[in-house]
C-alpha atoms as a PDB file:
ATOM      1  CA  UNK A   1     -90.542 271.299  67.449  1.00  0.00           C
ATOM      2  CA  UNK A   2     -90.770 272.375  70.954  1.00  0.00           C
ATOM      3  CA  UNK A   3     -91.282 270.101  73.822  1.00  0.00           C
ATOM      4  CA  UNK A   4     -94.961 271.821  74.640  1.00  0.00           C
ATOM      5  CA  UNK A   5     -95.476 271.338  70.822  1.00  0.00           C
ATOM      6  CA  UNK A   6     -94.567 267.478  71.249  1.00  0.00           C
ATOM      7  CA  UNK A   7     -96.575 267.663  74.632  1.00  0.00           C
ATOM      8  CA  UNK A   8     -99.615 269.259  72.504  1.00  0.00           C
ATOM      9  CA  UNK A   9     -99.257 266.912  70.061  1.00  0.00           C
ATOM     10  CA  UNK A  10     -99.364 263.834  72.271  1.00  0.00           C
ATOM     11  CA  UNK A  11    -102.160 265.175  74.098  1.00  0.00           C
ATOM     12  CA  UNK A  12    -104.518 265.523  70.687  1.00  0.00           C
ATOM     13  CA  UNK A  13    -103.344 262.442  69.563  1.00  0.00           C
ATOM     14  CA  UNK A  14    -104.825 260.797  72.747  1.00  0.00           C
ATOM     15  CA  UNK A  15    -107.755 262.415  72.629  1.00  0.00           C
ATOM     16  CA  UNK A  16    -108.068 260.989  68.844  1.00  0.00           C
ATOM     17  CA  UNK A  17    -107.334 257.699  70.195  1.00  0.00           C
ATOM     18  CA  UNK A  18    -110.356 258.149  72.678  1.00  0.00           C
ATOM     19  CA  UNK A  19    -112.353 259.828  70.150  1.00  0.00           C
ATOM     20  CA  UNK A  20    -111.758 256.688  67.543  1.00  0.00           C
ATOM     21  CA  UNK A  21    -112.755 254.121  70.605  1.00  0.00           C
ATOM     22  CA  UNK A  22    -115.607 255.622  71.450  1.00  0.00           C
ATOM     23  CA  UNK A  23    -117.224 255.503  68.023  1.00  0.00           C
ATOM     24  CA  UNK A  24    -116.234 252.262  67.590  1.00  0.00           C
ATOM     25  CA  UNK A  25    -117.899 251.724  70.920  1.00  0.00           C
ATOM     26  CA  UNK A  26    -120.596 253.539  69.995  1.00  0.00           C
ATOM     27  CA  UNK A  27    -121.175 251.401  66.428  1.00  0.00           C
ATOM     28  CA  UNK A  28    -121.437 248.345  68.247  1.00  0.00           C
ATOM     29  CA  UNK A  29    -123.917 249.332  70.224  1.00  0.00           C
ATOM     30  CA  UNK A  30    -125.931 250.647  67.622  1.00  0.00           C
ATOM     31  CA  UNK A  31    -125.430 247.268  65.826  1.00  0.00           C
ATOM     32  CA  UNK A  32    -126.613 245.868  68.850  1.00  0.00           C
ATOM     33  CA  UNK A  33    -129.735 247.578  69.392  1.00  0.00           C
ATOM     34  CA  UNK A  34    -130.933 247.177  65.701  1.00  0.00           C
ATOM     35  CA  UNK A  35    -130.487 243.656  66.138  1.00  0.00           C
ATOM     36  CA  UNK A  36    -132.435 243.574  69.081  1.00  0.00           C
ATOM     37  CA  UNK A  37    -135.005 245.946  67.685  1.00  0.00           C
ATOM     38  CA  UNK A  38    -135.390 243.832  64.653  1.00  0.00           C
ATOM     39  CA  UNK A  39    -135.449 240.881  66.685  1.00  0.00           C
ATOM     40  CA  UNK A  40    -138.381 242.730  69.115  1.00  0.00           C
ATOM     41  CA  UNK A  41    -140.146 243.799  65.519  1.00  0.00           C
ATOM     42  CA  UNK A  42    -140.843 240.456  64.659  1.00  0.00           C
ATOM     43  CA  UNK A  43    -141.623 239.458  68.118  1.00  0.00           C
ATOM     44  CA  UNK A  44    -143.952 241.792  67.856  1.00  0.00           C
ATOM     45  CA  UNK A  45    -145.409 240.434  64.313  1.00  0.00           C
ATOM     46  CA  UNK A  46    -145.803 237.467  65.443  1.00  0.00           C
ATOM     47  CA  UNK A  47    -148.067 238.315  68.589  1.00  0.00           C
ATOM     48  CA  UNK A  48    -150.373 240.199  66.695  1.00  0.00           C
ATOM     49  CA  UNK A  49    -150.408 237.220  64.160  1.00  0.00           C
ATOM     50  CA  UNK A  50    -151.239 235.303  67.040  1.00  0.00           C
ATOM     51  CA  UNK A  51    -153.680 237.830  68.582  1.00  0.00           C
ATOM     52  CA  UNK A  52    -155.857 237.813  65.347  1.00  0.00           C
ATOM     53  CA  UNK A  53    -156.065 233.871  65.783  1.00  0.00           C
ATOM     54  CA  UNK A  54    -157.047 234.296  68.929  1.00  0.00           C
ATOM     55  CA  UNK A  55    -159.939 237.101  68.257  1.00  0.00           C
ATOM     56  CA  UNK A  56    -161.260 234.640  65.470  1.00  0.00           C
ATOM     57  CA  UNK A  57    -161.394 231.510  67.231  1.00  0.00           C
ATOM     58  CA  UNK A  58    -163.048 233.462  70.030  1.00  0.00           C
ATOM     59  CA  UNK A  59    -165.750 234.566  67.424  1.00  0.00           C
ATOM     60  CA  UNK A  60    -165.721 231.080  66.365  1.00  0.00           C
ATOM     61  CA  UNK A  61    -166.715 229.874  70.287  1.00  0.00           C
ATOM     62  CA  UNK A  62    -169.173 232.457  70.513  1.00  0.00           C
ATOM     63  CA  UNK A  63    -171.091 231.807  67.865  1.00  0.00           C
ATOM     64  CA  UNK A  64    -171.012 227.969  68.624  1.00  0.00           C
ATOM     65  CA  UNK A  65    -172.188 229.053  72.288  1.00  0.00           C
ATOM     66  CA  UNK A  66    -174.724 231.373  70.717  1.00  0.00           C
ATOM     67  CA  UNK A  67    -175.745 228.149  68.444  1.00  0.00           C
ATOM     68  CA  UNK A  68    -176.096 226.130  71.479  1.00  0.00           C
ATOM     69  CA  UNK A  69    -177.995 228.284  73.489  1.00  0.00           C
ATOM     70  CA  UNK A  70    -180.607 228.640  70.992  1.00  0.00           C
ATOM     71  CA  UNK A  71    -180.954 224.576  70.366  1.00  0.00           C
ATOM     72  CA  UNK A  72    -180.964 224.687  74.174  1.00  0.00           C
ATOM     73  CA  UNK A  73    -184.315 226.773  74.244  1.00  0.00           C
ATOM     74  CA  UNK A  74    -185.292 224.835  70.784  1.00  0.00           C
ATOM     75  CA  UNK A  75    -184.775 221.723  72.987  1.00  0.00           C
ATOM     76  CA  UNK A  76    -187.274 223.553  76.317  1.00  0.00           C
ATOM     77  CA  UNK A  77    -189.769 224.343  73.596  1.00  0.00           C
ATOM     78  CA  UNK A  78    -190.290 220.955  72.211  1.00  0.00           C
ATOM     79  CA  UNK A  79    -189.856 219.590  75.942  1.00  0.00           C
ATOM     80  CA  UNK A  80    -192.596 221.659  76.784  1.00  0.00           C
ATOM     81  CA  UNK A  81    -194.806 220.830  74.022  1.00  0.00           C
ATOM     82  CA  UNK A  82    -194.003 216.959  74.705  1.00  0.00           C
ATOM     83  CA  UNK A  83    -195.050 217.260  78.463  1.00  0.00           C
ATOM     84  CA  UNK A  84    -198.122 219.274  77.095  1.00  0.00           C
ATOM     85  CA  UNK A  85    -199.413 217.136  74.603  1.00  0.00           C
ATOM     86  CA  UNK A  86    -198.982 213.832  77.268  1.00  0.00           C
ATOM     87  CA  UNK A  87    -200.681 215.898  79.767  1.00  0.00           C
ATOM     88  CA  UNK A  88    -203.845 215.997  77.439  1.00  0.00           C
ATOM     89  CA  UNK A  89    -203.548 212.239  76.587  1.00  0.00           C
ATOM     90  CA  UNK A  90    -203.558 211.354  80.109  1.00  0.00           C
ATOM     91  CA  UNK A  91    -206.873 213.547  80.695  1.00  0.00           C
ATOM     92  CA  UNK A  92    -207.777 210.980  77.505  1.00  0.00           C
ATOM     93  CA  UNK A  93    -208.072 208.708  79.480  1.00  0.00           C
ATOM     94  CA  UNK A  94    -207.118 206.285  76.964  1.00  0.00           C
END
């Protein structure tokens, strides 16, 4: 062979080289970023796991609020009713 076939050579054999490096670079990252996205995935999982707690024990308070603001005007009724039916005892006289 020539010396500009040996040169040509060399040259294609380089770029090979750089070729081969750069997928290899290029697998690792890919490794690296479905790690991270399976990582993220389950990250994700788990927040809406926790974000369906979160809705139901806010249902949970409501309703308990709800319950307590009715025995609340249970309680004003029967407060009322009290103070009513002393008010007519008094006018008794007894």
């Amino acid at each position: 062979m020539s010396e500009t076939g040996l040169a040509g050579l060399e040259m294609l054999e380089e770029k090979i080289t750089r070729a081969a490096t750069l997928i290899e670079r290029l697998r690792a990252e890919k490794n690296e970023f479905e790690t991270a996205n399976k990582e993220l995935k389950a990250k994700i999982e788990n927040l809406y796991i926790h974000n369906e707690e979160l809705t139901q024990r806010l249902e949970e308070l409501t309703k308990e609020r709800e319950n307590a603001s009715d025995f609340e005007k249970t309680r004003e009724e029967i407060k009322g009713k009290i103070e009513e039916m002393l008010g007519k005892l008094e006018g008794l006289e007894i």
